[in-house]
Protein backbone atom coordinates (compact mmCIF):
# COMPACT_ATOMS: atom_id res chain seq x y z
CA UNK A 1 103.20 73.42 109.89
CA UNK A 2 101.33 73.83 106.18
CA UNK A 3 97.76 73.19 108.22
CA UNK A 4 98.60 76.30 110.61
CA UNK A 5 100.02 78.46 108.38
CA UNK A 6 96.71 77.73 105.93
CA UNK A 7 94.22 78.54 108.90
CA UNK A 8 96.25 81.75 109.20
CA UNK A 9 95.58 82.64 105.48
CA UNK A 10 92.04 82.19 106.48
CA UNK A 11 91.87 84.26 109.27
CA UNK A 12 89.40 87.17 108.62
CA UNK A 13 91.42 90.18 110.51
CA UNK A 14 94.91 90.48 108.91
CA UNK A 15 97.40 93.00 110.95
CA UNK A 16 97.37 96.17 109.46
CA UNK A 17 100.13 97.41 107.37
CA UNK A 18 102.96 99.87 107.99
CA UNK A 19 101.60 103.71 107.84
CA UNK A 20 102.08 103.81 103.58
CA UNK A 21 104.90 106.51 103.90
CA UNK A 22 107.32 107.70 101.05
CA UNK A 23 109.79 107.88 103.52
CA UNK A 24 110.05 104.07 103.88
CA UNK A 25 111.43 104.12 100.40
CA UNK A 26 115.16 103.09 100.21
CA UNK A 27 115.23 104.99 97.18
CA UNK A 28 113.62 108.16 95.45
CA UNK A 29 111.19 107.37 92.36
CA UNK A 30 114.34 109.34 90.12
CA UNK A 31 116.79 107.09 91.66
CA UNK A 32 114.84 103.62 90.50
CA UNK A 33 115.59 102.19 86.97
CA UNK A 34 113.39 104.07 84.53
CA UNK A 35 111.68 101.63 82.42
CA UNK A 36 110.49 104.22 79.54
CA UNK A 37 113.86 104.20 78.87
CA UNK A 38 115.17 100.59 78.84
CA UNK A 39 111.81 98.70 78.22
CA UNK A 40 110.27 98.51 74.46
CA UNK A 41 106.67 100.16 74.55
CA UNK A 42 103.39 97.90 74.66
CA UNK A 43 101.92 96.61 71.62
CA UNK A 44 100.56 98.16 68.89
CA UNK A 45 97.01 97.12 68.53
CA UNK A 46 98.15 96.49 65.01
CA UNK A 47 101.39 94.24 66.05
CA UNK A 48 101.17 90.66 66.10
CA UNK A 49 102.41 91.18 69.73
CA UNK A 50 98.86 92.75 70.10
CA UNK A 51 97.35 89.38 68.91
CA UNK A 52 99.01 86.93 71.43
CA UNK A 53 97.41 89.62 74.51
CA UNK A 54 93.87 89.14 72.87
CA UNK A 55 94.58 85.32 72.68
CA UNK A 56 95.62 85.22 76.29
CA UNK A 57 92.57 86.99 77.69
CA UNK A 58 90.62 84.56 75.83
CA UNK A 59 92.90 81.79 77.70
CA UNK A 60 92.69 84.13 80.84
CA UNK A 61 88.83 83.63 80.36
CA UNK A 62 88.56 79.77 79.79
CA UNK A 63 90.87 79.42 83.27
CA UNK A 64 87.90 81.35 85.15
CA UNK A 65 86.21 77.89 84.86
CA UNK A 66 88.10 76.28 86.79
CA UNK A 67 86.89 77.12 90.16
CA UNK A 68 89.67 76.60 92.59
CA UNK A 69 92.40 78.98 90.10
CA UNK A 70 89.79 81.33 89.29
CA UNK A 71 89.28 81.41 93.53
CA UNK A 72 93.20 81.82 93.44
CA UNK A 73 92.91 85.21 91.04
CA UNK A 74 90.88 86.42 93.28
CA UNK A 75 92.54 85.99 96.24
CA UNK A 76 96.01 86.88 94.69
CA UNK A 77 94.00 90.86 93.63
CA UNK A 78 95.32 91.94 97.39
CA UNK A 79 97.34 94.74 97.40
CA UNK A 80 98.29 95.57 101.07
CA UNK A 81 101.85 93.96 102.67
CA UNK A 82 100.05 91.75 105.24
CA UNK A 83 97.83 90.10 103.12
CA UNK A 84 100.14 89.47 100.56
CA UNK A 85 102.49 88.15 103.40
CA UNK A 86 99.64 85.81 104.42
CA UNK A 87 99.36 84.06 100.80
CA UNK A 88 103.17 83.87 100.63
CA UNK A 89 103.34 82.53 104.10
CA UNK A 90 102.49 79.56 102.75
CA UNK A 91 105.41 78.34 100.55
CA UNK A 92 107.51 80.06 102.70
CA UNK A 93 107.33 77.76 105.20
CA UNK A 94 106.79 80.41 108.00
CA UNK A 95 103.58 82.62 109.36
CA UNK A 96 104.74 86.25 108.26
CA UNK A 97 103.70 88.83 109.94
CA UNK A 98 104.55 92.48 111.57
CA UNK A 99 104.10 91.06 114.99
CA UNK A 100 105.75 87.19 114.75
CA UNK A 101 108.31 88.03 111.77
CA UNK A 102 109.28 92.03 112.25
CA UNK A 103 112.40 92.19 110.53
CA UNK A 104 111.06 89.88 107.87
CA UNK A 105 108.22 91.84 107.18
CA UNK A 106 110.00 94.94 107.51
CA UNK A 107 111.94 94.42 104.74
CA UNK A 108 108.93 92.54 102.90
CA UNK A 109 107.22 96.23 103.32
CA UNK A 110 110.03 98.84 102.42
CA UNK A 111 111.30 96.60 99.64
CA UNK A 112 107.96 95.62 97.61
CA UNK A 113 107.35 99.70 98.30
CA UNK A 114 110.14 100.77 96.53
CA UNK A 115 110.28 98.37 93.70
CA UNK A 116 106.23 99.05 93.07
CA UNK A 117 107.50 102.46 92.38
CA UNK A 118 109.25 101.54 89.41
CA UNK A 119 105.77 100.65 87.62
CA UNK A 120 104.81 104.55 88.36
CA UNK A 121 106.55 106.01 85.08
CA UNK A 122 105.81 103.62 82.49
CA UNK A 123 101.92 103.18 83.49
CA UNK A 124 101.95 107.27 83.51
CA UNK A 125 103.71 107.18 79.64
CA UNK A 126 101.49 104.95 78.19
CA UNK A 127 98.38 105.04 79.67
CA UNK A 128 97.36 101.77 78.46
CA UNK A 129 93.86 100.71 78.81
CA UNK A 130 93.11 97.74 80.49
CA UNK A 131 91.48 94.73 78.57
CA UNK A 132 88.14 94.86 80.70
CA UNK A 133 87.86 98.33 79.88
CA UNK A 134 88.82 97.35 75.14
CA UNK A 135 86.34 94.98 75.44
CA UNK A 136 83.83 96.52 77.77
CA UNK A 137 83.07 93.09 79.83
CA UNK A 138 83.20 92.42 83.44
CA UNK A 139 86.21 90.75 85.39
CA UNK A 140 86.61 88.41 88.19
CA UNK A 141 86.71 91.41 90.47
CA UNK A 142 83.69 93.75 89.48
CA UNK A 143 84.02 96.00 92.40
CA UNK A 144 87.48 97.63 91.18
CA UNK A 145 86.63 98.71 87.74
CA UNK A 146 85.58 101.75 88.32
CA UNK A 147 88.69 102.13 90.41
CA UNK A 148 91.12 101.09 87.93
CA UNK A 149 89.97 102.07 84.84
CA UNK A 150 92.08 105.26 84.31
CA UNK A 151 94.92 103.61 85.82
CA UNK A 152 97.38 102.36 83.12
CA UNK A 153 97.73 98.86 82.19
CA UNK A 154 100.95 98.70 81.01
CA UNK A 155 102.94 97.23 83.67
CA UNK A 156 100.94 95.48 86.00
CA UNK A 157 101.55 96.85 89.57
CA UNK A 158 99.79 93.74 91.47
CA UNK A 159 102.80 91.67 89.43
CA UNK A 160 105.86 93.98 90.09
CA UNK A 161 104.39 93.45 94.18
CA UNK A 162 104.22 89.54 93.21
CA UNK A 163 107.49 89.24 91.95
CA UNK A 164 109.22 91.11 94.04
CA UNK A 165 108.03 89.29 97.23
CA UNK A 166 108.55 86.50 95.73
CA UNK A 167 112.69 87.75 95.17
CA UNK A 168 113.01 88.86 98.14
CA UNK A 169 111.65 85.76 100.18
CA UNK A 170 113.81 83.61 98.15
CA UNK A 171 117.05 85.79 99.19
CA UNK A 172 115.58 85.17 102.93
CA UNK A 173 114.74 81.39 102.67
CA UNK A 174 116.32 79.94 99.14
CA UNK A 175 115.41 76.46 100.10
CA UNK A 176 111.40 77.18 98.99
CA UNK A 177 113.02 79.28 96.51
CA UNK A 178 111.16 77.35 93.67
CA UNK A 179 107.42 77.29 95.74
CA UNK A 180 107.99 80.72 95.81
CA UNK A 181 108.65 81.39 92.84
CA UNK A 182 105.92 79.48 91.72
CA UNK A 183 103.90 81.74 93.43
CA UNK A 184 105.28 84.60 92.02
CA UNK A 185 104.82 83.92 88.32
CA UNK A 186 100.82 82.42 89.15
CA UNK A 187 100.31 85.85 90.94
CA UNK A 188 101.25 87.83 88.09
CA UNK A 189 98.90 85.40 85.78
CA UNK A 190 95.92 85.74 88.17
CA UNK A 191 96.07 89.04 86.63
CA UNK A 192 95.50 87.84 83.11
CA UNK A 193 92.59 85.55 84.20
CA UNK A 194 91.06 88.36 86.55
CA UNK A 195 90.97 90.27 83.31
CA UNK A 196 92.83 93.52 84.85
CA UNK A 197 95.90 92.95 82.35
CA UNK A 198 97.10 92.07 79.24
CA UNK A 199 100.16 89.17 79.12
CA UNK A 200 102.31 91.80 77.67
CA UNK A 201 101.48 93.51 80.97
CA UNK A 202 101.92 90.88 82.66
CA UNK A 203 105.27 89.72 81.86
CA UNK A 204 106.91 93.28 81.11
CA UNK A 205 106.41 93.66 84.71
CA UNK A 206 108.54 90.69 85.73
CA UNK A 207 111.38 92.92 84.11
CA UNK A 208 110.52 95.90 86.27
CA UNK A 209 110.72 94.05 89.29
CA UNK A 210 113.89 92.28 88.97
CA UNK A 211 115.45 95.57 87.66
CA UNK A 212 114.14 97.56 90.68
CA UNK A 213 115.00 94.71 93.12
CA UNK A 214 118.74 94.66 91.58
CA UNK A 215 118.89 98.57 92.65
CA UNK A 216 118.04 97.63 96.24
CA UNK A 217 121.26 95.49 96.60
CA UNK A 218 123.38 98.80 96.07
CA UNK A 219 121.07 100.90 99.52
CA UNK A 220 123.05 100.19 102.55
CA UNK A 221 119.91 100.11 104.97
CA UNK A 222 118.76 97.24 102.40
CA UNK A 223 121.39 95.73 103.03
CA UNK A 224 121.18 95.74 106.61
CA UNK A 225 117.57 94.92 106.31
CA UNK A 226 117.60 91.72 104.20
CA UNK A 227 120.85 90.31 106.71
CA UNK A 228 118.53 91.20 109.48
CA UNK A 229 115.61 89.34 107.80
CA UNK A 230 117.79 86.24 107.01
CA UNK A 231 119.17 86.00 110.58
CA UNK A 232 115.57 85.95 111.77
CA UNK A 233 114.46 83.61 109.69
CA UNK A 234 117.27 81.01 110.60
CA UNK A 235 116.41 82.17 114.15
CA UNK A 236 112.75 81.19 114.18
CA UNK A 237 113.16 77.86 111.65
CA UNK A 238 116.27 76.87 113.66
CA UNK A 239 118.09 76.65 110.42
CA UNK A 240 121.57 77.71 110.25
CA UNK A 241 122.54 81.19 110.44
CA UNK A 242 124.09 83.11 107.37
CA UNK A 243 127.97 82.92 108.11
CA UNK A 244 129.19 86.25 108.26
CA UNK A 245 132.69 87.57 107.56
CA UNK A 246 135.12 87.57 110.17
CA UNK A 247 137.42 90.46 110.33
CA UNK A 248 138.44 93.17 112.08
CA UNK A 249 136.73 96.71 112.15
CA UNK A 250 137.68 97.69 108.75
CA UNK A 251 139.20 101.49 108.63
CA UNK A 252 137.07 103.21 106.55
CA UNK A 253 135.08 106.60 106.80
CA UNK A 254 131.94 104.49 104.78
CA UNK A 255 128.16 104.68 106.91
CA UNK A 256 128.25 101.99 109.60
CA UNK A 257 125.10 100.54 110.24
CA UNK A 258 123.79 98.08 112.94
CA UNK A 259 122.37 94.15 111.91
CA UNK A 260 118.83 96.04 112.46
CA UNK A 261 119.58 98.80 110.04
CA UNK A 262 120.50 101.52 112.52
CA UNK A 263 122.85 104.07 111.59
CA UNK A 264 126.36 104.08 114.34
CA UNK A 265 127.78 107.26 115.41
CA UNK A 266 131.31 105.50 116.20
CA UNK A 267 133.03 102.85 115.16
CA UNK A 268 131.73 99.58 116.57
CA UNK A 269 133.78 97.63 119.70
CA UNK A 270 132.24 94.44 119.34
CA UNK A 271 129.51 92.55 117.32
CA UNK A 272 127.89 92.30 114.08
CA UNK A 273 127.57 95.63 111.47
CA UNK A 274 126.86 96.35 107.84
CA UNK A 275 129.37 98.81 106.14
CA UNK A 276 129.73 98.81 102.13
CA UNK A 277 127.42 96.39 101.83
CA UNK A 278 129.33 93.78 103.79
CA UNK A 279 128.93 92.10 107.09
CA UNK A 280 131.33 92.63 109.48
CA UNK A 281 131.65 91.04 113.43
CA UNK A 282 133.91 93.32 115.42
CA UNK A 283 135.80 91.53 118.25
């Protein structure tokens, strides 16, 4: 299984991603936690705080040395789905993809989407400037400089994705829930060592994540998504399925919604439905 799923990563043409559309969103920008408000500001090149981010770069600098993680930095600077889905593949246990894992990656795509988001207001308030840029030296990744340079450090956007693929994975497969996770946190540091981001960056951005991917538990299509996700997975890995709660069609006027996230018209005869967040079989 790992020996397949690495000669995927390798594989030169990944599948293309999902048309970017704001309309895959569960939520609106103004509906996501706003971190300006509930997260403290980045250093002060004065603070102390500011001291430990020079002292990490430096660290971020020595780990370049070391081939093999400084090979990992660079790999982990995708920012499409479908590659991302490739690295992640890997302590998932399972080849993700749009064409093998659809309502895995489906999820993988809206959800990592809408949480990235949350990064938008903060790195518009601040406007921090990137550590490559302070020190005018060159990163592990040259060729986005230019790109980036205007683009505020403060979160990190390449570690909101990280983390939150990492979160949601878990919720789909919570027995690699500590690979992935491991994965997660080293994805986020790739972007100290690339020299793109300060730690401060780095780890505010962990808190963005998780609050944006605790907001996606209260969208009813998410909620439909991730059960779909979770019943494919056990599906495919021939792992048990998710129990789901048996009870009658509950009378309520509350959005119905199908296990693949599609709205109902009526009330369901028979199967398996989200409605208030729950999951529901109708005999």
């Amino acid at each position: 299984m790992t020996a397949a799923i690495l000669a995927f990563c390798g594989s030169a043409n990944a599948q293309g991603d999902i048309p970017l559309d704001e309309n895959a969103m569960y939520f609106d920008i103004d509906d996501l936690p706003n971190a300006v408000v509930w997260l403290p500001a980045p250093p002060d090149t004065t603070s102390t705080r500011f001291v430990y981010d020079i002292t990490q770069y430096m660290w971020g600098k020595e780990q370049r040395l070391d081939e093999d993680r400084a090979q990992q930095a660079i790999n982990n600077a995708v920012e499409e789905i479908s590659e991302m889905a490739e690295q992640f593949s890997v302590p998932f246990g399972m080849e993700i993809s749009e064409q093998n894992t659809p309502a895995i990656y489906k999820v993988l795509y809206r959800g990592v989407l809408t949480v990235r988001k949350c990064a938008t207001k903060p790195k518009s308030e601040y406007g921090r400037k990137r550590p490559y840029s302070r020190f005018q030296e060159q990163t592990l990744l040259p060729e986005g400089e230019e790109r980036l340079k205007n683009n505020g450090s403060y979160p990190s956007g390449h570690t909101v994705r990280g983390w939150a693929m990492a979160l949601l994975l878990c919720e789909i497969n919570p027995d690699a829930q500590d690979d992935l996770l491991k994965l997660g946190y080293e994805w986020g540091q790739s972007r100290v060592i690339a020299g793109y981001h300060w730690q401060s960056d780095v780890d505010a951005s962990r808190l963005v994540a998780a609050a944006g991917y605790a907001r996606l538990h209260t969208h009813p299509e998410f909620l439909a998504d991730i059960a779909a996700a979770r019943e494919e997975y056990a599906r495919l890995s021939g792992s048990a399925a998710v129990p789901a709660i048996m009870t009658p069609t509950p009378a309520s006027s509350a959005t119905i919604y199908d296990i693949q996230g599609v709205r109902l018209n009526d009330q369901p005869r028979t199967g398996t439905y989200i409605q208030s967040g729950k999951k529901y079989i109708a005999k």
